[in-house]
Protein backbone atom coordinates (compact mmCIF):
# COMPACT_ATOMS: atom_id res chain seq x y z
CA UNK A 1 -46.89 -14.55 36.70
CA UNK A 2 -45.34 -12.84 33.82
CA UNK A 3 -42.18 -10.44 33.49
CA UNK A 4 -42.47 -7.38 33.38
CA UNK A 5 -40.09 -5.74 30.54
CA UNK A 6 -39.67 -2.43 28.47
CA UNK A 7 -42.45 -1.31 26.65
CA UNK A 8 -44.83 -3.55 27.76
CA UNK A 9 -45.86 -5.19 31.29
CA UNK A 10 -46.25 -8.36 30.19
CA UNK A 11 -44.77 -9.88 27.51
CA UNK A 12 -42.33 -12.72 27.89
CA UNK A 13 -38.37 -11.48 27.12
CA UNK A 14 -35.33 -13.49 26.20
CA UNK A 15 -32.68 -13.05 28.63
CA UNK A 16 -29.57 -11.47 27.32
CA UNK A 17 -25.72 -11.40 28.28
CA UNK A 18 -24.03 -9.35 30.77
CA UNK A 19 -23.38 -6.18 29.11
CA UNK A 20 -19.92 -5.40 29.06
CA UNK A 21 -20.23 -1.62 31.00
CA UNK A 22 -21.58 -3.90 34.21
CA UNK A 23 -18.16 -5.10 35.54
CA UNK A 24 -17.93 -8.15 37.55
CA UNK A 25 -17.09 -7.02 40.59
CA UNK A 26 -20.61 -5.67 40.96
CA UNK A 27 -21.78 -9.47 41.29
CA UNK A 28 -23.84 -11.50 39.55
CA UNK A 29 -26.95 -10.21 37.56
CA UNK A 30 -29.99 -11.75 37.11
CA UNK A 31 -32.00 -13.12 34.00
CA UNK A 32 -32.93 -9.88 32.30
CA UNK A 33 -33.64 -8.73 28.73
CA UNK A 34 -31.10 -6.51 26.25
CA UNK A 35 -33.76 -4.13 26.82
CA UNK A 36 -33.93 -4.19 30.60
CA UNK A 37 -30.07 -3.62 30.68
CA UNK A 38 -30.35 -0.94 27.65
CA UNK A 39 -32.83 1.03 29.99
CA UNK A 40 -30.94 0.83 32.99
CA UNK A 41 -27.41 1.97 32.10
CA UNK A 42 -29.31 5.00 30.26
CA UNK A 43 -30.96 6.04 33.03
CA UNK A 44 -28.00 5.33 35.47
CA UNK A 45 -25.70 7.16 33.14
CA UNK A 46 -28.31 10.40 33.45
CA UNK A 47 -28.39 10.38 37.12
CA UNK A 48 -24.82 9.78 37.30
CA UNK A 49 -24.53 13.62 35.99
CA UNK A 50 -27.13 14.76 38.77
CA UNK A 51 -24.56 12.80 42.05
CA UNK A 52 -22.12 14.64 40.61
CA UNK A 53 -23.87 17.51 41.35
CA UNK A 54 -24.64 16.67 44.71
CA UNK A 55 -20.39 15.37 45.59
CA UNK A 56 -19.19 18.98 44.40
CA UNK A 57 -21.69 20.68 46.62
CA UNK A 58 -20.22 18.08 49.70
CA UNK A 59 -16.45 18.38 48.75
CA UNK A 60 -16.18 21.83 47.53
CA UNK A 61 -17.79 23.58 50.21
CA UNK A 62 -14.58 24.90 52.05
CA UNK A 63 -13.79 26.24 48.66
CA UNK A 64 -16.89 27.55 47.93
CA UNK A 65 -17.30 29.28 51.26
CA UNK A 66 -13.85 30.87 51.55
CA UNK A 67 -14.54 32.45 48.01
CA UNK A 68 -18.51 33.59 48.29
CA UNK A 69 -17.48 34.55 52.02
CA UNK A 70 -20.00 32.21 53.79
CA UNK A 71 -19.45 31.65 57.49
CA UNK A 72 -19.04 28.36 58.39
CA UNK A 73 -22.38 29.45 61.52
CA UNK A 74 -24.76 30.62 58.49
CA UNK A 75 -23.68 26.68 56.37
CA UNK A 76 -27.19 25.65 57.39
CA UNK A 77 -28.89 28.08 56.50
CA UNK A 78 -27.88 28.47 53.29
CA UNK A 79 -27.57 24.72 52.72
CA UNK A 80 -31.15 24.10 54.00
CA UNK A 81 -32.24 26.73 51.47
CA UNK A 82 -30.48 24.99 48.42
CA UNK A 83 -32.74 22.12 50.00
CA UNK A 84 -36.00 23.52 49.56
CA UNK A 85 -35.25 24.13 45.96
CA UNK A 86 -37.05 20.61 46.27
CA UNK A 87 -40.50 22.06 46.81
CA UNK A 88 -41.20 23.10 43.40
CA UNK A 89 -40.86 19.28 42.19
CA UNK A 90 -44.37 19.29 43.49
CA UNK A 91 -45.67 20.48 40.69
CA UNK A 92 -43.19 19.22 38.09
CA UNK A 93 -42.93 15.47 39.41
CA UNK A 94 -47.13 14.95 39.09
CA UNK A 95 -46.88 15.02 35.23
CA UNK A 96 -45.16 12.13 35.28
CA UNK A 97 -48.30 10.82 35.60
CA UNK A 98 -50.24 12.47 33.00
CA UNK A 99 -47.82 13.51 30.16
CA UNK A 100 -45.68 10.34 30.86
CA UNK A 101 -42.47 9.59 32.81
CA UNK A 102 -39.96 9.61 29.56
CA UNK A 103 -40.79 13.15 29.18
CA UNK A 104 -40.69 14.92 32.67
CA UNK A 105 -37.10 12.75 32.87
CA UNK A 106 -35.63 14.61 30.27
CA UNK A 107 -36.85 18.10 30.97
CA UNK A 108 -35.38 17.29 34.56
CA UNK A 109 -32.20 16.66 32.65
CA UNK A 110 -32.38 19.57 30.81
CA UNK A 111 -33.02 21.65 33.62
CA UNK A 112 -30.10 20.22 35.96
CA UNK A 113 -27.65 20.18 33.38
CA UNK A 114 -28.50 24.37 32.62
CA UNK A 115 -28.76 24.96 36.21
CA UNK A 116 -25.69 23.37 37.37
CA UNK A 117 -23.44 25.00 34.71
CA UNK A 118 -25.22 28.34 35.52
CA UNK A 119 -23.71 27.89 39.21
CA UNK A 120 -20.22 28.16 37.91
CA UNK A 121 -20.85 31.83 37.78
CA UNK A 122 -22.14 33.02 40.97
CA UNK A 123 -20.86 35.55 42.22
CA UNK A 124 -22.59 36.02 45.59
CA UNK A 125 -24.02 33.54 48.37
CA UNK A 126 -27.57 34.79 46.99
CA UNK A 127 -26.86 33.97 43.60
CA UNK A 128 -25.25 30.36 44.21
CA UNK A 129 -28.12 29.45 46.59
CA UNK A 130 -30.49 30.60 43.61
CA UNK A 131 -28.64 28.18 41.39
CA UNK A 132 -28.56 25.04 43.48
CA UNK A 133 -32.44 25.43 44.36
CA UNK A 134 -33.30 25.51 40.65
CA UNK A 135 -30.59 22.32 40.19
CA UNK A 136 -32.56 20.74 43.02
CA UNK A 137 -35.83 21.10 42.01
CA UNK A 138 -35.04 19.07 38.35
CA UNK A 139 -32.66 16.89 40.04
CA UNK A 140 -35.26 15.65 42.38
CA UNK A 141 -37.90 15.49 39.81
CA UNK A 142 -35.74 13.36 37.70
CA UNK A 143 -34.54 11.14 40.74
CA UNK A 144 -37.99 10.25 41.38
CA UNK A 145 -39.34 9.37 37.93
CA UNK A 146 -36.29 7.44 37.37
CA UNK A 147 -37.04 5.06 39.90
CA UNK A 148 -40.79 4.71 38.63
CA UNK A 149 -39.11 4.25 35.34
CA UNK A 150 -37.50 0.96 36.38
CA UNK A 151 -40.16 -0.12 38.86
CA UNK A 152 -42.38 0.01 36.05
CA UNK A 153 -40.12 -1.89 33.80
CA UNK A 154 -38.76 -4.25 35.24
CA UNK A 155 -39.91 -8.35 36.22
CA UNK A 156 -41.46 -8.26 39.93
CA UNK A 157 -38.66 -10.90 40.71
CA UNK A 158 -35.34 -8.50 40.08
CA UNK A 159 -36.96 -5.32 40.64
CA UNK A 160 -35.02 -5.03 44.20
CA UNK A 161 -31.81 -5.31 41.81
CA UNK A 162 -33.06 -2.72 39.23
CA UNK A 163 -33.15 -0.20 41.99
CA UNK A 164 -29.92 -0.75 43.72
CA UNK A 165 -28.21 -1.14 40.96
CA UNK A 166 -29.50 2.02 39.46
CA UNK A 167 -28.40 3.81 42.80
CA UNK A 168 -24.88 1.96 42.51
CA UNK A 169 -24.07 3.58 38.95
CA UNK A 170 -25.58 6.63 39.39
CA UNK A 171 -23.12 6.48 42.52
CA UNK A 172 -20.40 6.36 40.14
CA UNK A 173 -20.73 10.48 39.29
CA UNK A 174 -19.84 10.73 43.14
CA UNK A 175 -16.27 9.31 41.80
CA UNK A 176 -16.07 10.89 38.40
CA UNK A 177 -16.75 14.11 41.00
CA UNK A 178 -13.76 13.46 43.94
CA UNK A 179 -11.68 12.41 40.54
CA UNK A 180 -11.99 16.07 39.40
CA UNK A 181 -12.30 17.71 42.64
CA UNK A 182 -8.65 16.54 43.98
CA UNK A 183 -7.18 18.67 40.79
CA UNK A 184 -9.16 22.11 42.44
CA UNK A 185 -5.79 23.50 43.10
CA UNK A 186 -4.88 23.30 39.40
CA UNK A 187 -8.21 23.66 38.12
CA UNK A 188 -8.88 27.06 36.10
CA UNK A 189 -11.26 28.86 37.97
CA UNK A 190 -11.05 26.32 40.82
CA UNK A 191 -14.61 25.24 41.73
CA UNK A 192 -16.36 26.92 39.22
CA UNK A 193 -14.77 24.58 36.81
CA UNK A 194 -16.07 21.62 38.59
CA UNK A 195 -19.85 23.09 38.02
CA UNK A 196 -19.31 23.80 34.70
CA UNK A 197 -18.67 20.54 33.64
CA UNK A 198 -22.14 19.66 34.57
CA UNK A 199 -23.55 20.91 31.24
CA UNK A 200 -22.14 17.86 29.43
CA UNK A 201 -25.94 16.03 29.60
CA UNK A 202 -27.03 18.14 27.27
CA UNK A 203 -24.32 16.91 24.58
CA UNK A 204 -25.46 13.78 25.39
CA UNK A 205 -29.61 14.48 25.44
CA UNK A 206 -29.83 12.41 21.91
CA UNK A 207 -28.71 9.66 23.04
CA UNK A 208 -31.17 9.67 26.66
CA UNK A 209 -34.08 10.33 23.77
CA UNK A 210 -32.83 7.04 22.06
CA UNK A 211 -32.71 4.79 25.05
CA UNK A 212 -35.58 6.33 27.53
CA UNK A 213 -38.58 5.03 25.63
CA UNK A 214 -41.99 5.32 27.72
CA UNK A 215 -42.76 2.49 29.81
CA UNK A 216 -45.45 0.03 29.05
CA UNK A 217 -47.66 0.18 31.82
CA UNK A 218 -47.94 4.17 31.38
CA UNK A 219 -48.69 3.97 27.66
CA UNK A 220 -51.63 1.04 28.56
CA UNK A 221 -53.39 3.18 30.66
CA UNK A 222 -56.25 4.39 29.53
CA UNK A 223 -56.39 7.76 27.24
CA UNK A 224 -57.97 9.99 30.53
CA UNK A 225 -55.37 9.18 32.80
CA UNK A 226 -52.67 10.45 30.41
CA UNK A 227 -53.73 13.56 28.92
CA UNK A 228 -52.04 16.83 28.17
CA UNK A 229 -53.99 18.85 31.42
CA UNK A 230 -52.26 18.99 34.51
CA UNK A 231 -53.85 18.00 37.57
CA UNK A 232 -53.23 17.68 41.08
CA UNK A 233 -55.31 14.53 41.15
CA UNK A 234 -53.29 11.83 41.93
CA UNK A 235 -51.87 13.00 45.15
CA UNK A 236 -55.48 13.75 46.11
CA UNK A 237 -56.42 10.34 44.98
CA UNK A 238 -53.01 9.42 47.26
CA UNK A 239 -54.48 10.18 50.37
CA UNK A 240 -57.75 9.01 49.83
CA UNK A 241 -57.57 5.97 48.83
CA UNK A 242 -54.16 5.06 50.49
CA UNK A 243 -54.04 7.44 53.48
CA UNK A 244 -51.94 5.18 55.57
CA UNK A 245 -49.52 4.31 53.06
CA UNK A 246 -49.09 7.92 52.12
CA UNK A 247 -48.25 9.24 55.71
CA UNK A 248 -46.17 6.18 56.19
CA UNK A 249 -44.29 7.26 53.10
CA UNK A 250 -44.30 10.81 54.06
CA UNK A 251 -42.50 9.77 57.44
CA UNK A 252 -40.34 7.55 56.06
CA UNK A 253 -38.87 10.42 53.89
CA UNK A 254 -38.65 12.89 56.28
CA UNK A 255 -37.58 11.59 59.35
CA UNK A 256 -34.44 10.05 58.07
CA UNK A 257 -33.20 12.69 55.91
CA UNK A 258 -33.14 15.05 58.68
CA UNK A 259 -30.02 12.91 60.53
CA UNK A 260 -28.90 12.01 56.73
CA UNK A 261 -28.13 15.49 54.81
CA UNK A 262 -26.10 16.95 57.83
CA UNK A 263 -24.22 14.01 58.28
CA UNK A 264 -23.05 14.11 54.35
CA UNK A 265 -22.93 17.34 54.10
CA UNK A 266 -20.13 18.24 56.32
CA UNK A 267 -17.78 15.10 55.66
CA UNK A 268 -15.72 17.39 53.03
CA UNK A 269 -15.61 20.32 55.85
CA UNK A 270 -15.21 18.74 58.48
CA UNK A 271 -12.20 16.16 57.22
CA UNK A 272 -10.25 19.42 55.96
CA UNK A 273 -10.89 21.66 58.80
CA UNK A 274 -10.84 19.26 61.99
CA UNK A 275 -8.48 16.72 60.34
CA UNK A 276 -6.24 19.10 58.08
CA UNK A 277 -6.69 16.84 55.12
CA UNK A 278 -6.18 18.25 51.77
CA UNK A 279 -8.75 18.28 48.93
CA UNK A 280 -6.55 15.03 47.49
CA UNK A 281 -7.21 13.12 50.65
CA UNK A 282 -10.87 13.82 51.10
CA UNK A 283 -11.36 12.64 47.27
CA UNK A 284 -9.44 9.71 47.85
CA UNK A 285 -11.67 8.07 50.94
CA UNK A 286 -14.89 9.48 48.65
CA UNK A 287 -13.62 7.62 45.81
CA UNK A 288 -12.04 3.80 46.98
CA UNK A 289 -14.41 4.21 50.63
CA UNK A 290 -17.25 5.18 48.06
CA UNK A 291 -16.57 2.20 46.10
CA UNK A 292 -17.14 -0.16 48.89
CA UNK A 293 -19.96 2.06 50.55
CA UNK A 294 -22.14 2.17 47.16
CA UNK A 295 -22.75 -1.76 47.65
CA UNK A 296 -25.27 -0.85 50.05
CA UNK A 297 -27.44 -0.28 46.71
CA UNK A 298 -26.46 -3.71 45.33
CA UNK A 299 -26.47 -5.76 48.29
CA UNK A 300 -29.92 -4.08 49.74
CA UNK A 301 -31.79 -4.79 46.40
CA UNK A 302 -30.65 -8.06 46.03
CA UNK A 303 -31.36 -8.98 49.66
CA UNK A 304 -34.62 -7.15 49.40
CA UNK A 305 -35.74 -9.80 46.67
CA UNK A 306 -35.01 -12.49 48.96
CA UNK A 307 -36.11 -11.66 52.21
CA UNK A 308 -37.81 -8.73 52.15
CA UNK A 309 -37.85 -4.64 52.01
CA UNK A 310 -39.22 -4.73 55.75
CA UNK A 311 -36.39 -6.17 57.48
CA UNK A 312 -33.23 -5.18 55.39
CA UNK A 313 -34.45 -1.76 55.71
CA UNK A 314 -34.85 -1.24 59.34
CA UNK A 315 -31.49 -3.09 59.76
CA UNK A 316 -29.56 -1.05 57.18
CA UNK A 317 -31.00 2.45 58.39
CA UNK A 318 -30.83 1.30 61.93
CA UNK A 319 -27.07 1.06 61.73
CA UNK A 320 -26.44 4.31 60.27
CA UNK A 321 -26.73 6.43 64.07
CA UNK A 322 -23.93 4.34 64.99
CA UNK A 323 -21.41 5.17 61.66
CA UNK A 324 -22.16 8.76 61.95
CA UNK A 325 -21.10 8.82 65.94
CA UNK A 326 -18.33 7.14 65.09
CA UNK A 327 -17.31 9.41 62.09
CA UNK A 328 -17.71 12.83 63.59
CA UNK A 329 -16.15 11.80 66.98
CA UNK A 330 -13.76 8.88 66.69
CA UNK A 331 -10.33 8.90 65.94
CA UNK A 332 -8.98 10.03 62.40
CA UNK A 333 -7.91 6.93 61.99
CA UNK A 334 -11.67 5.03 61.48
CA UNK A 335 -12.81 8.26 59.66
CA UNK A 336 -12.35 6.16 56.34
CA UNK A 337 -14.30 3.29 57.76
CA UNK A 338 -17.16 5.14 59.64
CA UNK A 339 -17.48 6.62 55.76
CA UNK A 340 -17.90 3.24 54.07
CA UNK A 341 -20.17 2.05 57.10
CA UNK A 342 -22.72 4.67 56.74
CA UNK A 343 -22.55 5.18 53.41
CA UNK A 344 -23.30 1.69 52.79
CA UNK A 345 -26.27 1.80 55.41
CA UNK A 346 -27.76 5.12 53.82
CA UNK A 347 -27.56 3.74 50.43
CA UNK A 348 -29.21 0.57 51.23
CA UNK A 349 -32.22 1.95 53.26
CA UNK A 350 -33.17 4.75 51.06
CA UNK A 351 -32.75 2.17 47.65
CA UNK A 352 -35.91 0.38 50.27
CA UNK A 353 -38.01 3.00 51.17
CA UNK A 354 -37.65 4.29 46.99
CA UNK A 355 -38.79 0.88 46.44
CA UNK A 356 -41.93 0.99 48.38
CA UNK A 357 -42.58 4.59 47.70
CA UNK A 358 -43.45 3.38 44.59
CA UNK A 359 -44.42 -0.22 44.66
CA UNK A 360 -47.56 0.65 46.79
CA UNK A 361 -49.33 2.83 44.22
CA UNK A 362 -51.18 2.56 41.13
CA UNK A 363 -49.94 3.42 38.06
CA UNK A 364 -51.59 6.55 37.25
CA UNK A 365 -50.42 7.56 40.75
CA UNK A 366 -47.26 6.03 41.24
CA UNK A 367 -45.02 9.28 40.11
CA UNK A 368 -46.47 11.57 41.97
CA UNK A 369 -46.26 9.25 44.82
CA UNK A 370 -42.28 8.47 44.29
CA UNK A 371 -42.61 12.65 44.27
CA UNK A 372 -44.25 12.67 47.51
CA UNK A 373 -41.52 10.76 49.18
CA UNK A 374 -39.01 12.81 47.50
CA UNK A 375 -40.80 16.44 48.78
CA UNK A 376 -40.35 14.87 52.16
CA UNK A 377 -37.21 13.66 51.78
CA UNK A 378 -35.73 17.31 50.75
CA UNK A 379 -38.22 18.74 53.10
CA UNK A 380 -36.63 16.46 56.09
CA UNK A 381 -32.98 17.15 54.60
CA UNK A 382 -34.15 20.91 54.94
CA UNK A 383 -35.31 20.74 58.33
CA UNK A 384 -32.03 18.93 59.77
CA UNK A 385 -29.77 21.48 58.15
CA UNK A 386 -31.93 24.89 59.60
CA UNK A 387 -31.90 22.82 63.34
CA UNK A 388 -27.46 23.18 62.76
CA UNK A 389 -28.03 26.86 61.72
CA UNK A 390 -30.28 27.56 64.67
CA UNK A 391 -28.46 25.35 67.07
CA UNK A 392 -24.70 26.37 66.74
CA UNK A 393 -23.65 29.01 67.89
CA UNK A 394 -19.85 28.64 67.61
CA UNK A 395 -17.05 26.73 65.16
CA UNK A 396 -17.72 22.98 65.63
CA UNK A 397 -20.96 22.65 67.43
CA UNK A 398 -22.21 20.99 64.12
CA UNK A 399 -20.53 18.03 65.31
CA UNK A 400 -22.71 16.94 68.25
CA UNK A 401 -25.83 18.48 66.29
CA UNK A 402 -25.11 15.63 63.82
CA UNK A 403 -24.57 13.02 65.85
CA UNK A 404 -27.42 13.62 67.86
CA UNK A 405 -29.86 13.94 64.40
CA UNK A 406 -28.21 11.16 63.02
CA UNK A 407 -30.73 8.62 65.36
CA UNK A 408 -33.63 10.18 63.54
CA UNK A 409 -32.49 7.95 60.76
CA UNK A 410 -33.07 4.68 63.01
CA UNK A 411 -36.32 6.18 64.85
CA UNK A 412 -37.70 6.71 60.99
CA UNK A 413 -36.49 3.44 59.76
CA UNK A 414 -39.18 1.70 62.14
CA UNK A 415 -42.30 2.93 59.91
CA UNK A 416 -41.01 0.39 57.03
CA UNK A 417 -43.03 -2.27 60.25
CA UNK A 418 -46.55 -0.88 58.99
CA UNK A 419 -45.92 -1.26 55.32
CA UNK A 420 -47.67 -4.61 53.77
CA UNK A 421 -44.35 -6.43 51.75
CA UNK A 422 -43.79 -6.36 48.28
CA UNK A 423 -41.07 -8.68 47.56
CA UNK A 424 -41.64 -10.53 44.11
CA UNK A 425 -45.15 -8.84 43.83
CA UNK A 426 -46.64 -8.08 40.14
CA UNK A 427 -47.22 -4.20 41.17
CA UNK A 428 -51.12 -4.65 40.28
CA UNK A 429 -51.51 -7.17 42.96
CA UNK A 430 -49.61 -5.00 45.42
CA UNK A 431 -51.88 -2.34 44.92
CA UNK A 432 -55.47 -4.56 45.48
């Protein structure tokens, strides 16, 4: 069968060196084109901007809280809120598959970029919940075309890799983030600082228009499946003619990220309030327990392309209830290691379920399928963080809340059983 590569789905590619901005320590990569690894570290280097986004909202939310005046009671509301900011990638995301994926990436860009540097200056909890569901809505939309992008574009053999490795780097804005954030005290403006850095992509948006080219099996489609009209066609053609699929993605997304967001989102509270740590400390175990924790991505593609998405997905999410038990109610000393263990069990299983979400689909469907999983996904995170608002009722009681929604993760890891495989599959045979 041939490789898939950039700009086209099947022409043979020469494979290149190891570019030098994929250090060894992130193991060994496979036979891939100068293109392939062009493509990647472009995209990974966009999304990178877009998890930083999501670490200052994690880490600076003491910060944030103490100066908006947020109770620490009302977190899940307001948090589950920012989450639904999602819901309007519903209509953004399905483009993708009409106007083409390079596009709708970059307006994402765009749009987080503006919206996160427009958080810097909120001045009430209103306004900054405003501001992170805008950021949400593009980051999501560009989260879930850039997976499509490198599904698309990459040889059925390695495609496991392209994915994890994509979620590895894009990872990396995590550290640039905890980097930053242990300098709050001496930041200007403190926090605000942090979210105005996130305007930078747009310095850079010549050089994503440069390296994001369209890929190949988008442009070969034929000229009615990608005109300028917007339609809400493909996710009706979705459930048609995939029904099963689609619900199975649909519960796949949802169900974990309701024991996933809460779980993440308190680590920065809960380490400084219950521990005492300082901002220094919290950015320290993000950053070197981060490192180890984002070769879940890595180590779940490449086992994915060996033995399957099935099984390394159900094991990886299925071990994330435990971590998050351990975390929230251990001692402080295996705080650090609960953190690498579930981050590396989160970041594994969701780089499986992306996978599928958009392996099973055509191509004039496939982004607005990757977009259905991602709806779910924030509509999932949503739900979790509204059942801590509704269910505590004093300081702390998001700690059993947490634990106890963190086995929703396992429960939802199970559907990956009634998905047909897809390891090493050319993407048209997948979807016959």
């Amino acid at each position: 069968m041939p490789p898939s590569g950039p700009g086209s789905s099947s022409e043979a590619y020469v494979p290149a060196k190891r570019p030098l901005w994929l250090p060894p320590f992130l193991g060994p990569v496979p036979p891939l084109s100068q293109a392939h690894f062009s493509l990647l570290g472009a995209v990974a280097i966009a999304l990178l901007f877009e998890e930083y986004d999501l670490a200052m909202l994690t880490a600076a939310l003491p910060q944030i809280a103490q100066t908006l005046d947020m109770a620490e009671p009302d977190f899940g509301l307001y948090l589950g809120l920012i989450r639904l900011g999602a819901l309007p990638a519903f209509v953004l995301i399905p483009y993708a598959d009409r106007i083409g994926r390079r596009r709708v990436f970059l307006i994402a860009l765009v749009g987080t970029a503006l919206a996160t540097g427009l958080t810097a200056f909120s001045q009430t909890p209103a306004q900054f919940v405003i501001c992170q569901m805008i950021t949400r809505t593009f980051f999501v939309s560009g989260a879930a075309v850039a997976v499509v992008i490198i599904v698309e574009e990459f040889p059925a053999p390695h495609r496991g890799w392209g994915i994890g490795m994509l979620g590895a780097l894009a990872s990396s804005g995590h550290g640039i983030a905890m980097g930053l954030y242990s300098q709050i005290d001496r930041l200007p403006y403190g926090w605000r600082t942090l979210y105005a850095v996130g305007v930078l992509p747009l310095l850079l948006l010549p050089f994503f228009r440069r390296r994001i080219p369209e890929t190949g099996r988008f442009a070969k489609q034929q000229p009615a499946a990608t005109g300028e009209s917007y339609s809400l066609a493909p996710l009706v053609l979705i459930a048609r003619e995939y029904p099963a699929r689609a619900v199975g993605i649909a519960v796949a997304g949802l169900l974990p990220a309701v024991g996933l967001v809460g779980a993440f989102q308190f680590t920065g509270y809960f380490t400084q309030t219950v521990h005492g740590w300082s901002p220094g400390q919290y950015a320290a175990m993000v950053f070197f327990g981060g490192f180890l924790g984002i070769f879940g991505n890595i180590v779940a593609g490449r086992l994915a392309d060996r033995f399957g998405r099935r099984v390394v997905g159900i094991t990886l999410l299925g071990s994330f209830p435990f971590f998050v038990a351990l975390f929230y109610n251990g001692p402080g000393w295996a705080v650090p290691l609960a953190w690498i263990g579930f981050l590396f069990g989160s970041q594994g299983g969701r780089v499986i379920v992306r996978a599928l979400a958009t392996e099973l689909f055509p191509t004039s469907q496939r982004a607005s399928a990757s977009g259905l999983y991602a709806i779910l996904e924030a509509l999932g995170g949503a739900a979790g963080l509204f059942v801590l608002y509704f269910g505590s009722v004093g300081v702390g009681d998001f700690v059993p809340l947490t634990t106890g929604l963190a086995f929703a993760v396992g429960v939802g890891g199970l559907v990956l059983l009634f998905f047909p495989e897809t390891k090493q599959r050319e993407l048209e045979s997948i979807t016959h």
